[in-house]
PDBML (XML) file of the C-alpha atoms, coordinates in Angstrom:
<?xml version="1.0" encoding="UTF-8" ?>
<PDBx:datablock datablockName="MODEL"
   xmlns:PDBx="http://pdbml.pdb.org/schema/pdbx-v50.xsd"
   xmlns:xsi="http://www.w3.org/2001/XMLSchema-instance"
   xsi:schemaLocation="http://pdbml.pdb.org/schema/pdbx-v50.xsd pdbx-v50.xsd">
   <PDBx:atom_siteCategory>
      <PDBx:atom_site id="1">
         <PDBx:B_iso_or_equiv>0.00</PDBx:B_iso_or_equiv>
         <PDBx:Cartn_x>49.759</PDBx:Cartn_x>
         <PDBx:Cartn_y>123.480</PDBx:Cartn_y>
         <PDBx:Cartn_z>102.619</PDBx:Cartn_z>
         <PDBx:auth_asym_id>A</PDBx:auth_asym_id>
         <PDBx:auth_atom_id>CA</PDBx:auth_atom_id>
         <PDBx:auth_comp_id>UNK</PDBx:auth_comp_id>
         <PDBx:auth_seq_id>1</PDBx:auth_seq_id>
         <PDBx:group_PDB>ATOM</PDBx:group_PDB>
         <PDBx:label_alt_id xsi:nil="true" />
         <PDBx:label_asym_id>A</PDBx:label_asym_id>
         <PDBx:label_atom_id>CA</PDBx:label_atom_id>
         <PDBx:label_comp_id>UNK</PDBx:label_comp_id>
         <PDBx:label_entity_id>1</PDBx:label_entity_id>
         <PDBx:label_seq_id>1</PDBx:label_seq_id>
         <PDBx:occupancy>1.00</PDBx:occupancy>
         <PDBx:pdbx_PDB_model_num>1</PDBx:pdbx_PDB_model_num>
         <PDBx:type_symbol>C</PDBx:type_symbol>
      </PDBx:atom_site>
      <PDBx:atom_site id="2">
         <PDBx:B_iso_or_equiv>0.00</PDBx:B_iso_or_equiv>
         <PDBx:Cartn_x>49.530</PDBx:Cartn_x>
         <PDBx:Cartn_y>127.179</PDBx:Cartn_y>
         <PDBx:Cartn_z>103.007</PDBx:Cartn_z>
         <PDBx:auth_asym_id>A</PDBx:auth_asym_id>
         <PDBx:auth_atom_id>CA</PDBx:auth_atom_id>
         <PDBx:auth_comp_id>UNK</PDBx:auth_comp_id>
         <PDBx:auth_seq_id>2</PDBx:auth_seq_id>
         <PDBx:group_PDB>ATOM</PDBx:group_PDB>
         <PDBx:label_alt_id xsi:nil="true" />
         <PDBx:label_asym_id>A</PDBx:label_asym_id>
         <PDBx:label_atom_id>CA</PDBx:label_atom_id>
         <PDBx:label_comp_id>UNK</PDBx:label_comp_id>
         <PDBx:label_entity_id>1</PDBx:label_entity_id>
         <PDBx:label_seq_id>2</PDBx:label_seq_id>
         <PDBx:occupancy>1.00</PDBx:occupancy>
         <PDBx:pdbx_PDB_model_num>1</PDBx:pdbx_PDB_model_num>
         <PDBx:type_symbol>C</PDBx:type_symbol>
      </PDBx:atom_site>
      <PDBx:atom_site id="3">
         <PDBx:B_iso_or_equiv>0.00</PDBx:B_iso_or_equiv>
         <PDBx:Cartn_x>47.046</PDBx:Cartn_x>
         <PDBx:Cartn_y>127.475</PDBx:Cartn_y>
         <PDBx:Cartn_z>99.957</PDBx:Cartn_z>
         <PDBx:auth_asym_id>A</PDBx:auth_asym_id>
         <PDBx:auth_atom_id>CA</PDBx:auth_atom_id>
         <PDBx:auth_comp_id>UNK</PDBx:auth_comp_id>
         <PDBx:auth_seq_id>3</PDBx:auth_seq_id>
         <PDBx:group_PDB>ATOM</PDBx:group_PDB>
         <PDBx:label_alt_id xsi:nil="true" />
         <PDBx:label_asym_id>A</PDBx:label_asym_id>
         <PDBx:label_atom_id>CA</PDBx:label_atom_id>
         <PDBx:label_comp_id>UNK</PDBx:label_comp_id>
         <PDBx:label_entity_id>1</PDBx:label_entity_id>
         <PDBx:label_seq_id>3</PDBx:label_seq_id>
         <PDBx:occupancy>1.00</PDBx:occupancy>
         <PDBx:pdbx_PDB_model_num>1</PDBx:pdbx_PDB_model_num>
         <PDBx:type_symbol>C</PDBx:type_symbol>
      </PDBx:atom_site>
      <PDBx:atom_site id="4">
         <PDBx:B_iso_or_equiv>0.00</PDBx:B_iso_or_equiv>
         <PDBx:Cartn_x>44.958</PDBx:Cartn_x>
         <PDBx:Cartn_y>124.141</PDBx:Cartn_y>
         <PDBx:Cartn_z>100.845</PDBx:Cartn_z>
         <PDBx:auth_asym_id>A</PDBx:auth_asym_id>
         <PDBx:auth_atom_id>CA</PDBx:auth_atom_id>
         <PDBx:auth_comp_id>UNK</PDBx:auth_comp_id>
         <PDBx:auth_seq_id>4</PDBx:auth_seq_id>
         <PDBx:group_PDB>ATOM</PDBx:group_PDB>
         <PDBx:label_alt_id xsi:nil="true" />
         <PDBx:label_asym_id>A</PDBx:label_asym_id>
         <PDBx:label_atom_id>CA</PDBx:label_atom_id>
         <PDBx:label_comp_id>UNK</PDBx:label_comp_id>
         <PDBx:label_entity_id>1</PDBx:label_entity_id>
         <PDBx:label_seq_id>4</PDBx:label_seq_id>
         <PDBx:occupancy>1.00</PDBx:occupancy>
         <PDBx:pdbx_PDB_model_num>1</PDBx:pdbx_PDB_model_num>
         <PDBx:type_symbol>C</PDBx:type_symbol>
      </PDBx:atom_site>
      <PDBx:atom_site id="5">
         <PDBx:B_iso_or_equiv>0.00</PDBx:B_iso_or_equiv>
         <PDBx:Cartn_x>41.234</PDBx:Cartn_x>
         <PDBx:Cartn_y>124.688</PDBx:Cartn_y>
         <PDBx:Cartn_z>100.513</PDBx:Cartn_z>
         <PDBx:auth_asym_id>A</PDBx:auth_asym_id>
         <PDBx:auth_atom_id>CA</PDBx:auth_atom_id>
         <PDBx:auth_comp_id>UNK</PDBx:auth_comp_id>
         <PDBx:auth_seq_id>5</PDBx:auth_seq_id>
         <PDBx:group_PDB>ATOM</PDBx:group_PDB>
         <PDBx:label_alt_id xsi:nil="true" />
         <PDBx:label_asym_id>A</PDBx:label_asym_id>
         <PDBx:label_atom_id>CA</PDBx:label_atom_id>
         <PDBx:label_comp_id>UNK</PDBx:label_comp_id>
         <PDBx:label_entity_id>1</PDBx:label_entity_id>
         <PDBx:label_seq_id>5</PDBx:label_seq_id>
         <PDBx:occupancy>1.00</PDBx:occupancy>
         <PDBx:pdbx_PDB_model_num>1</PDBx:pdbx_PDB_model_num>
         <PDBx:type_symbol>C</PDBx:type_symbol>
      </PDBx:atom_site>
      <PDBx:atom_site id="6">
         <PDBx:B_iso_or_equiv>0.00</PDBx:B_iso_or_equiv>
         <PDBx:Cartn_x>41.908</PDBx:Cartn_x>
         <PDBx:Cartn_y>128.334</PDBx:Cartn_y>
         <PDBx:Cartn_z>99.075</PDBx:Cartn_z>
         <PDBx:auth_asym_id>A</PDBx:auth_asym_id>
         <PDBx:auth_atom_id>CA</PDBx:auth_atom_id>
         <PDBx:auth_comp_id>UNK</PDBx:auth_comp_id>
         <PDBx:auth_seq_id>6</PDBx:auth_seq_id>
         <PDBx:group_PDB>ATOM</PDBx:group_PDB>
         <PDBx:label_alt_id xsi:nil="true" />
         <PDBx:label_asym_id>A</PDBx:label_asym_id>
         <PDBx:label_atom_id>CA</PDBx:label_atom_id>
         <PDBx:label_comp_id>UNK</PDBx:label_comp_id>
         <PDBx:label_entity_id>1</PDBx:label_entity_id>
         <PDBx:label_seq_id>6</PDBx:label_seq_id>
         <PDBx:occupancy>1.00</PDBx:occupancy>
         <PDBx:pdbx_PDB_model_num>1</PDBx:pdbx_PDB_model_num>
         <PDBx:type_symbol>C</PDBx:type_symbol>
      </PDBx:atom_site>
      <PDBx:atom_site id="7">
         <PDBx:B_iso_or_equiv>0.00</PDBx:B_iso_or_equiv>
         <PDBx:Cartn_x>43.344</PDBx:Cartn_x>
         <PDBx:Cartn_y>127.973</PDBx:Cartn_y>
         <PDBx:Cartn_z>95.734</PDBx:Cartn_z>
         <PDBx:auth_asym_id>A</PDBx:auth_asym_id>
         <PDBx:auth_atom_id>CA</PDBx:auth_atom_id>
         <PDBx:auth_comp_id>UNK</PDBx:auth_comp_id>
         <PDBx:auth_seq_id>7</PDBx:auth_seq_id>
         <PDBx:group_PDB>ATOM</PDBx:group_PDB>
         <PDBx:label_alt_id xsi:nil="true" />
         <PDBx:label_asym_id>A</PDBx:label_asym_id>
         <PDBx:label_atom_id>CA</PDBx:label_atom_id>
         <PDBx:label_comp_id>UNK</PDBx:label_comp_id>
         <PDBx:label_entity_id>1</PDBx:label_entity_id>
         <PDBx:label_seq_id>7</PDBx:label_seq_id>
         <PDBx:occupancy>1.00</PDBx:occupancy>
         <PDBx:pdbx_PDB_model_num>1</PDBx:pdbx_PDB_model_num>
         <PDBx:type_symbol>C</PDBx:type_symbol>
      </PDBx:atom_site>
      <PDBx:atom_site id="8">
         <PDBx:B_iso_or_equiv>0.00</PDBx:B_iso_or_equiv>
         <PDBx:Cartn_x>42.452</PDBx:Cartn_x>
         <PDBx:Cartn_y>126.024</PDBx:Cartn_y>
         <PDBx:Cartn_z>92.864</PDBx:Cartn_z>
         <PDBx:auth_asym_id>A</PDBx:auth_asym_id>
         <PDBx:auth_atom_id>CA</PDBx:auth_atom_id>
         <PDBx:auth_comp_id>UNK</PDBx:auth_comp_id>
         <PDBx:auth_seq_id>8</PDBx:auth_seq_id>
         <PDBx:group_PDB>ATOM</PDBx:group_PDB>
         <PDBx:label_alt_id xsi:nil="true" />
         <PDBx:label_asym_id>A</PDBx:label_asym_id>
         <PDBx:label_atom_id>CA</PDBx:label_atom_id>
         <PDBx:label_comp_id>UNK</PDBx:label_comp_id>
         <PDBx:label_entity_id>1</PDBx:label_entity_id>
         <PDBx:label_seq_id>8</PDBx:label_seq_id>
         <PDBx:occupancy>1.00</PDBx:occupancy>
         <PDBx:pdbx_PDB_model_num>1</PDBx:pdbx_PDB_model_num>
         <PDBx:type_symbol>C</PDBx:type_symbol>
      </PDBx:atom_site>
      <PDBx:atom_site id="9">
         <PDBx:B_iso_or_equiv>0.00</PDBx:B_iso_or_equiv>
         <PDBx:Cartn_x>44.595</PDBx:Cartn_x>
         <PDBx:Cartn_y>125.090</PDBx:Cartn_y>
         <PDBx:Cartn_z>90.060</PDBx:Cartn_z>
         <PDBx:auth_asym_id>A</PDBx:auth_asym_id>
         <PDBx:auth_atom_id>CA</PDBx:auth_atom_id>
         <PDBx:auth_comp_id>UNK</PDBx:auth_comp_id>
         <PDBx:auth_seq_id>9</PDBx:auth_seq_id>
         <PDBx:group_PDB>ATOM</PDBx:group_PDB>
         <PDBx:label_alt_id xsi:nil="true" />
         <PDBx:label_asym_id>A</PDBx:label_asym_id>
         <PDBx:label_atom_id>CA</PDBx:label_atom_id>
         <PDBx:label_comp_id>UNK</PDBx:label_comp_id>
         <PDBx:label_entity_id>1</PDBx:label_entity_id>
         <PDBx:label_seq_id>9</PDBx:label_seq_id>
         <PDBx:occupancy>1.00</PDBx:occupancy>
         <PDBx:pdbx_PDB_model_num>1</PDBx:pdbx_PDB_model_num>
         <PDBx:type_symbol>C</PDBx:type_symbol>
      </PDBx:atom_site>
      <PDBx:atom_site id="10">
         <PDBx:B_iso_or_equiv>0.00</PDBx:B_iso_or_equiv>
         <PDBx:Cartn_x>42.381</PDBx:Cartn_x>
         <PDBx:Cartn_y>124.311</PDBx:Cartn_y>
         <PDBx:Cartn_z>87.138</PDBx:Cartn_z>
         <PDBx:auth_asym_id>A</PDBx:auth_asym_id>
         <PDBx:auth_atom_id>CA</PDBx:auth_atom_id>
         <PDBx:auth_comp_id>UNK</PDBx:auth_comp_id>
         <PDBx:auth_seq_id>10</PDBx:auth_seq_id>
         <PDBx:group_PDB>ATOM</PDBx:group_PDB>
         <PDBx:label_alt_id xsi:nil="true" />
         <PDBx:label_asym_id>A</PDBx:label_asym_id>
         <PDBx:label_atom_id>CA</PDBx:label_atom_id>
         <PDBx:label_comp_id>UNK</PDBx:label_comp_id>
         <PDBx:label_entity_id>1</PDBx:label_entity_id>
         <PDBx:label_seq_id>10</PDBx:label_seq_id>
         <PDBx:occupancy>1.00</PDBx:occupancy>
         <PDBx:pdbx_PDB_model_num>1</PDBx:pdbx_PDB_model_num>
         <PDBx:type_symbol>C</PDBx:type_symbol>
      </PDBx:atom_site>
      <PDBx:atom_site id="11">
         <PDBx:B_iso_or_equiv>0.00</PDBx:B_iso_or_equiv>
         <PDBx:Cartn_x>42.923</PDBx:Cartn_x>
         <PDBx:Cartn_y>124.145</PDBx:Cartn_y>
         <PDBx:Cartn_z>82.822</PDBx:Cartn_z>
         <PDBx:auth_asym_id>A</PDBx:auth_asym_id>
         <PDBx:auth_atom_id>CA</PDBx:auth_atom_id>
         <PDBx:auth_comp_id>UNK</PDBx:auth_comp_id>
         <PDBx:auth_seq_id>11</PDBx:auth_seq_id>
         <PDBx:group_PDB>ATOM</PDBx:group_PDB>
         <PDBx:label_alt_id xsi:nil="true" />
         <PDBx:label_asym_id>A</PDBx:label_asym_id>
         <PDBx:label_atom_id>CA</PDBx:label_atom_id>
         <PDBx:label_comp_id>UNK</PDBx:label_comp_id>
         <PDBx:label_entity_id>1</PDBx:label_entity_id>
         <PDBx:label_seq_id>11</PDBx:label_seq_id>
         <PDBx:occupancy>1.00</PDBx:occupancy>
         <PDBx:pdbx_PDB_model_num>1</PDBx:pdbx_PDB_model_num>
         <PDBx:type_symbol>C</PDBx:type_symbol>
      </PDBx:atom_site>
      <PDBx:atom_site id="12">
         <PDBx:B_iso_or_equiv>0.00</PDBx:B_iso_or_equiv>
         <PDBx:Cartn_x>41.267</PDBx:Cartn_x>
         <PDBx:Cartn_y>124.813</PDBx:Cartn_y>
         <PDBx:Cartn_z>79.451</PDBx:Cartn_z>
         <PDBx:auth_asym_id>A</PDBx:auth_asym_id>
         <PDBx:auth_atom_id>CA</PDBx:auth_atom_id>
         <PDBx:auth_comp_id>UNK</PDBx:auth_comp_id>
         <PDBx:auth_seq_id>12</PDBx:auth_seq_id>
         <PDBx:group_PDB>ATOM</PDBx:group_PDB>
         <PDBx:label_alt_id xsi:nil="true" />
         <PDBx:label_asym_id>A</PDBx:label_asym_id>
         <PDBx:label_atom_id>CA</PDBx:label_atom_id>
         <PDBx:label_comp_id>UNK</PDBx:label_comp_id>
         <PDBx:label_entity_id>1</PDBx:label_entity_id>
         <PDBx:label_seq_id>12</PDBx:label_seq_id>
         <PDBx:occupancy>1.00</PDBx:occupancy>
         <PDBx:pdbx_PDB_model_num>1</PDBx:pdbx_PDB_model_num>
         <PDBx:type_symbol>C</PDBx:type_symbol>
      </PDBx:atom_site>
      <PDBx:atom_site id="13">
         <PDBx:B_iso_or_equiv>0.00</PDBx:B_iso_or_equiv>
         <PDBx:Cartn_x>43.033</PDBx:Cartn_x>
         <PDBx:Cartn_y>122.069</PDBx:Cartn_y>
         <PDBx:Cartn_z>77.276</PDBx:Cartn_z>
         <PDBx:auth_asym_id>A</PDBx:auth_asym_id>
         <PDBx:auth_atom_id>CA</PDBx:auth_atom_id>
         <PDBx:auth_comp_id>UNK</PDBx:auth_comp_id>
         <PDBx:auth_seq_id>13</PDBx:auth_seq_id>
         <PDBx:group_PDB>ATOM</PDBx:group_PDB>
         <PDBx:label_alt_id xsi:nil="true" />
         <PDBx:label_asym_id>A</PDBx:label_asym_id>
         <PDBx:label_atom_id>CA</PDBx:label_atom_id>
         <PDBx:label_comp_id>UNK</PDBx:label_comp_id>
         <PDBx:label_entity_id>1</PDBx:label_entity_id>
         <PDBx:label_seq_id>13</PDBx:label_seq_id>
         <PDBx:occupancy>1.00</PDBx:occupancy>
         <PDBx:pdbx_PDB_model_num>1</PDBx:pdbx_PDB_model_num>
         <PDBx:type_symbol>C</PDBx:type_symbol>
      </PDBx:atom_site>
      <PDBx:atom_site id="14">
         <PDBx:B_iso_or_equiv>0.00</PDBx:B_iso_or_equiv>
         <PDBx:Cartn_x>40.616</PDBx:Cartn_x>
         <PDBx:Cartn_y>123.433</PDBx:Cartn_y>
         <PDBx:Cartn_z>74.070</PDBx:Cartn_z>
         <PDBx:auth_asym_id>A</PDBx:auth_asym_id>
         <PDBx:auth_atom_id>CA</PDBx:auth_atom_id>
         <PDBx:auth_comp_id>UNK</PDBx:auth_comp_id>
         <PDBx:auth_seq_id>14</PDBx:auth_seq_id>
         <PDBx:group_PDB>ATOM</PDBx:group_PDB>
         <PDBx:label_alt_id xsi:nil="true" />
         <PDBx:label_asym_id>A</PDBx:label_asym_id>
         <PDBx:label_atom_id>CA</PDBx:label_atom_id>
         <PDBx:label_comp_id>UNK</PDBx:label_comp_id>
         <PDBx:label_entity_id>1</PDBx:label_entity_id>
         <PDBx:label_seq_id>14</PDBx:label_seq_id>
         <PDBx:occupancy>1.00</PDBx:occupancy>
         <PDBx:pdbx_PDB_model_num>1</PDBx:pdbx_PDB_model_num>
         <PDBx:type_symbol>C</PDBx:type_symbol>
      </PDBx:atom_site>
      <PDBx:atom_site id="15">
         <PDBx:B_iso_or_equiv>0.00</PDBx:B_iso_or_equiv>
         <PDBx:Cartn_x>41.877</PDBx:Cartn_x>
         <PDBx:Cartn_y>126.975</PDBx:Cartn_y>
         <PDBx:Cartn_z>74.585</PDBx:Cartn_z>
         <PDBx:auth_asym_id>A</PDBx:auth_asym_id>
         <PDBx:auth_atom_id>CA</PDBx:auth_atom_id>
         <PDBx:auth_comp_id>UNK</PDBx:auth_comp_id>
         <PDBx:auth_seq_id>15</PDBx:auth_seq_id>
         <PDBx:group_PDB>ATOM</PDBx:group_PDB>
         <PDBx:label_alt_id xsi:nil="true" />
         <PDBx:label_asym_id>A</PDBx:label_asym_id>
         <PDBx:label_atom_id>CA</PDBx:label_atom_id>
         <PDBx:label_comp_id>UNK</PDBx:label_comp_id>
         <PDBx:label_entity_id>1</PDBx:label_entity_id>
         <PDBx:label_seq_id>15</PDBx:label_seq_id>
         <PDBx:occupancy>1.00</PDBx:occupancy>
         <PDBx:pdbx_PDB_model_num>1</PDBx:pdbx_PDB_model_num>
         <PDBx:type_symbol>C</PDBx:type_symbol>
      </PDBx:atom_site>
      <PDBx:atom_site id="16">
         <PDBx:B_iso_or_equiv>0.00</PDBx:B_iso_or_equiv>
         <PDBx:Cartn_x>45.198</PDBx:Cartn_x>
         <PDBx:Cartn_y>126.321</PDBx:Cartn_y>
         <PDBx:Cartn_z>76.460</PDBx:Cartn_z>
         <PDBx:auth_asym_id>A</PDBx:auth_asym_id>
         <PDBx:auth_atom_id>CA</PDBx:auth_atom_id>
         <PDBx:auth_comp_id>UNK</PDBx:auth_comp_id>
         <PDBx:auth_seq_id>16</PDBx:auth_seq_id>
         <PDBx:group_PDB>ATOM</PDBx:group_PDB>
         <PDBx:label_alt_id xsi:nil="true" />
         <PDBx:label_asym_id>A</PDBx:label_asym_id>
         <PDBx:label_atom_id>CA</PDBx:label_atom_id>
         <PDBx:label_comp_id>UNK</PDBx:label_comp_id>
         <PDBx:label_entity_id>1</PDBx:label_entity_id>
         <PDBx:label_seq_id>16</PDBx:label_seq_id>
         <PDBx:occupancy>1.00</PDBx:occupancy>
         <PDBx:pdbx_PDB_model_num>1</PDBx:pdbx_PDB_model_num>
         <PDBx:type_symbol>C</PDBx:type_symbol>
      </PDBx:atom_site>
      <PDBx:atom_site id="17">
         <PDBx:B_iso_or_equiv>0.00</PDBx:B_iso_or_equiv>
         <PDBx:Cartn_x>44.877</PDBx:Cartn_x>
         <PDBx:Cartn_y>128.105</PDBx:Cartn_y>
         <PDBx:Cartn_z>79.228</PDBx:Cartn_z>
         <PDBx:auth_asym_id>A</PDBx:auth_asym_id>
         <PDBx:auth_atom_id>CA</PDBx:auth_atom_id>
         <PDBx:auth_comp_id>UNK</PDBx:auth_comp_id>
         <PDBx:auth_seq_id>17</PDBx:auth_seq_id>
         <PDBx:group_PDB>ATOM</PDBx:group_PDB>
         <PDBx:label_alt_id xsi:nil="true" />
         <PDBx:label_asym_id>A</PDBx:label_asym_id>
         <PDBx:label_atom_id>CA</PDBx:label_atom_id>
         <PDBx:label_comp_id>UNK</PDBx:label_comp_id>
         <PDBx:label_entity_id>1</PDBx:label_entity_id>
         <PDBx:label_seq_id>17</PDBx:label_seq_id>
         <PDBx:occupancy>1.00</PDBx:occupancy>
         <PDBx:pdbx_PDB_model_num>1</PDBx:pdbx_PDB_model_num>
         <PDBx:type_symbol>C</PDBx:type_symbol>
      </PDBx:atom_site>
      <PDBx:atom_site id="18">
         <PDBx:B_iso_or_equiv>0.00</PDBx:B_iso_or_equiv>
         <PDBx:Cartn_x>45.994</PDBx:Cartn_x>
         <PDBx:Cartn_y>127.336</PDBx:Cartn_y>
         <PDBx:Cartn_z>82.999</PDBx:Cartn_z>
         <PDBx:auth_asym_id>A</PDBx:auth_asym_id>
         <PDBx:auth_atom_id>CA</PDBx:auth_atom_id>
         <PDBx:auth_comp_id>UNK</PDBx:auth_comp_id>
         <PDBx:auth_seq_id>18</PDBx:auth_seq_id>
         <PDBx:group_PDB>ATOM</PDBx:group_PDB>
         <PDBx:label_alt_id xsi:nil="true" />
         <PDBx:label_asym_id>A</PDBx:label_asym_id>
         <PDBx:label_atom_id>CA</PDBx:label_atom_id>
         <PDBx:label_comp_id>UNK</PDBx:label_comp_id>
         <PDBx:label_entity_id>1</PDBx:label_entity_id>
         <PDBx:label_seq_id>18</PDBx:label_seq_id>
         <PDBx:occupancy>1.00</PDBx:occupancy>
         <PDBx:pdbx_PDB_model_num>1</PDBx:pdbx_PDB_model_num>
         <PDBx:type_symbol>C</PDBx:type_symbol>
      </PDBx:atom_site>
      <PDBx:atom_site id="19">
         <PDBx:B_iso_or_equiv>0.00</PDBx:B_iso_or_equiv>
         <PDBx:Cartn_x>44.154</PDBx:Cartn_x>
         <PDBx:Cartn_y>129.220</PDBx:Cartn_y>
         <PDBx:Cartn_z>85.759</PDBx:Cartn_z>
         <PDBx:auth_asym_id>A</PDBx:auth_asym_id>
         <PDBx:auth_atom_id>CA</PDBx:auth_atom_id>
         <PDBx:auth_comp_id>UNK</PDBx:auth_comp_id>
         <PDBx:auth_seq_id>19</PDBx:auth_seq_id>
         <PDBx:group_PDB>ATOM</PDBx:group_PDB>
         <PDBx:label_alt_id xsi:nil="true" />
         <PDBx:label_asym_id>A</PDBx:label_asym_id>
         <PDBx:label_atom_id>CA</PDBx:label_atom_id>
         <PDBx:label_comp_id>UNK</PDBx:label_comp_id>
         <PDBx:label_entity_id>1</PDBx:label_entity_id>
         <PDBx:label_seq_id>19</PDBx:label_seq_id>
         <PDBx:occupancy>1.00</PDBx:occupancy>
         <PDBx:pdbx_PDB_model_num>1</PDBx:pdbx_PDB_model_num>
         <PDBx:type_symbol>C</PDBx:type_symbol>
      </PDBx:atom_site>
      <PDBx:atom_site id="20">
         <PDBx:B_iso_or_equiv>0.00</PDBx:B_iso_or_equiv>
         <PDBx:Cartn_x>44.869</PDBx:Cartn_x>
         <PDBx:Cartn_y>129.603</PDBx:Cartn_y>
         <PDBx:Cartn_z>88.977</PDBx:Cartn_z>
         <PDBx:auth_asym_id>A</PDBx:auth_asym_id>
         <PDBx:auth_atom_id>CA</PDBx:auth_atom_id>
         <PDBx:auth_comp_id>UNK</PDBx:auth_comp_id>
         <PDBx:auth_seq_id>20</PDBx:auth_seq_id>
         <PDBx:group_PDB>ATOM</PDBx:group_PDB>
         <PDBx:label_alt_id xsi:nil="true" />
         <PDBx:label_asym_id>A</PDBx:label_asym_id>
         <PDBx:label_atom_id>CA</PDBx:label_atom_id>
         <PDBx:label_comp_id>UNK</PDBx:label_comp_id>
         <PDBx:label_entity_id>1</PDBx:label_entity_id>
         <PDBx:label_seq_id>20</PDBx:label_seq_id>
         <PDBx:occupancy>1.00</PDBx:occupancy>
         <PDBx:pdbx_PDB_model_num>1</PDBx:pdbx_PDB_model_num>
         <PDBx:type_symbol>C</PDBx:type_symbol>
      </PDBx:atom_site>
      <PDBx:atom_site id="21">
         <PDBx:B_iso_or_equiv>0.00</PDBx:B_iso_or_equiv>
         <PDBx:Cartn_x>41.617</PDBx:Cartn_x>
         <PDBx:Cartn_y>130.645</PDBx:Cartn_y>
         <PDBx:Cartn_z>91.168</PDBx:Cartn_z>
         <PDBx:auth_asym_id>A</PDBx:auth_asym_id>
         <PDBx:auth_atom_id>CA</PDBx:auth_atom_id>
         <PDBx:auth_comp_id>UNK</PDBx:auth_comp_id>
         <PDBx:auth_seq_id>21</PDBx:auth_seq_id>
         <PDBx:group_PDB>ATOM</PDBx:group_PDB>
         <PDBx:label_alt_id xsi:nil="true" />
         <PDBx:label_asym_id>A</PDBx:label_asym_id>
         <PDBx:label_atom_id>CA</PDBx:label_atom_id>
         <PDBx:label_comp_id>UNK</PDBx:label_comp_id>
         <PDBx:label_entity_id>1</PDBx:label_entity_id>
         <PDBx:label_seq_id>21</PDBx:label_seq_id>
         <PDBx:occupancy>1.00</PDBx:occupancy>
         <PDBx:pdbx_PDB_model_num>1</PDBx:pdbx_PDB_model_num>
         <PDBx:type_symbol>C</PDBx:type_symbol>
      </PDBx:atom_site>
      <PDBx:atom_site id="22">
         <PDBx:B_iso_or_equiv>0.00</PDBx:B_iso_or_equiv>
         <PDBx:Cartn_x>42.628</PDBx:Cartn_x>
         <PDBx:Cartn_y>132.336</PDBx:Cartn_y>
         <PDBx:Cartn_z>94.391</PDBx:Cartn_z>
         <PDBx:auth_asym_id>A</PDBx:auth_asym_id>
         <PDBx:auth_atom_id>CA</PDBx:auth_atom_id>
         <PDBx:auth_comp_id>UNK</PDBx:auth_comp_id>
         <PDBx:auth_seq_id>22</PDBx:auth_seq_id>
         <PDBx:group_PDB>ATOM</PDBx:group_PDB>
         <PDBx:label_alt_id xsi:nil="true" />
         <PDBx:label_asym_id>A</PDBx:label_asym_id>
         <PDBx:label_atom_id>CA</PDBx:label_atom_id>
         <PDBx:label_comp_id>UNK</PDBx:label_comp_id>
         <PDBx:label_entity_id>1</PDBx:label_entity_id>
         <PDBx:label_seq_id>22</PDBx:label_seq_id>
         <PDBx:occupancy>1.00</PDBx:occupancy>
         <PDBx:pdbx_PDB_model_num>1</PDBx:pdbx_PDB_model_num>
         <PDBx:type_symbol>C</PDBx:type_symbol>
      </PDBx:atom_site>
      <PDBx:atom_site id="23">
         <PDBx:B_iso_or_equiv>0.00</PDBx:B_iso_or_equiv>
         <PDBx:Cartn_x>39.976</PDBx:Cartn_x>
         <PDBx:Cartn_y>132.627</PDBx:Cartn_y>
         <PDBx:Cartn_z>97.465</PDBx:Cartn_z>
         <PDBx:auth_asym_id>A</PDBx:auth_asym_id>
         <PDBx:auth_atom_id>CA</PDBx:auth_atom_id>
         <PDBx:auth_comp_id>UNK</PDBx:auth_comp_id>
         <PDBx:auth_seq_id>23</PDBx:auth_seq_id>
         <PDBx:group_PDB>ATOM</PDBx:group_PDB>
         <PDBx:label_alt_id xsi:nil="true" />
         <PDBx:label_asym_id>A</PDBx:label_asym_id>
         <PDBx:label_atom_id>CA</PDBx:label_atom_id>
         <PDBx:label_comp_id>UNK</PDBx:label_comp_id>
         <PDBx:label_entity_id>1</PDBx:label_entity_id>
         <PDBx:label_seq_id>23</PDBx:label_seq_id>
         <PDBx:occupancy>1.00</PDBx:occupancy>
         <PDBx:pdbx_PDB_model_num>1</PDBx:pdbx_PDB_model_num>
         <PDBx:type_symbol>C</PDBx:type_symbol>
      </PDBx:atom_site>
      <PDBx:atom_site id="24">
         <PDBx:B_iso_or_equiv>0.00</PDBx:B_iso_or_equiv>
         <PDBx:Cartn_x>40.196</PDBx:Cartn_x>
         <PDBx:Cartn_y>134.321</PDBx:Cartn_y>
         <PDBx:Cartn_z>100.734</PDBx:Cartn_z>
         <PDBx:auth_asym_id>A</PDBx:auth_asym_id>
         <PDBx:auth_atom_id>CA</PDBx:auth_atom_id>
         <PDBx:auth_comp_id>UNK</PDBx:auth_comp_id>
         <PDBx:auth_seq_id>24</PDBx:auth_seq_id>
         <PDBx:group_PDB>ATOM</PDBx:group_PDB>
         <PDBx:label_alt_id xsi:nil="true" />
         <PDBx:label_asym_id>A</PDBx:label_asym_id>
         <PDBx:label_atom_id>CA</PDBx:label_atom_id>
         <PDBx:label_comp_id>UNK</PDBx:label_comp_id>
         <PDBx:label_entity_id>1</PDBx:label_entity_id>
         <PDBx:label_seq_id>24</PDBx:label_seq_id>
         <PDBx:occupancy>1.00</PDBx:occupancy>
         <PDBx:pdbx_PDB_model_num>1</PDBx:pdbx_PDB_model_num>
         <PDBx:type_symbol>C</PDBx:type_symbol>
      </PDBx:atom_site>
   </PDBx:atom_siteCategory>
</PDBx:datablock>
């Protein structure tokens, strides 16, 4: 809840790769 409509949680299956974009 604390990260709702802030952070967002995304992936790269081709070059394996989890990302983790953080706003405000």
């Amino acid at each position: 809840d604390y990260v709702k409509g802030r952070f967002t949680m995304s992936r790269d299956n081709a070059k394996n790769i989890l990302y983790l974009q953080m706003n405000n």
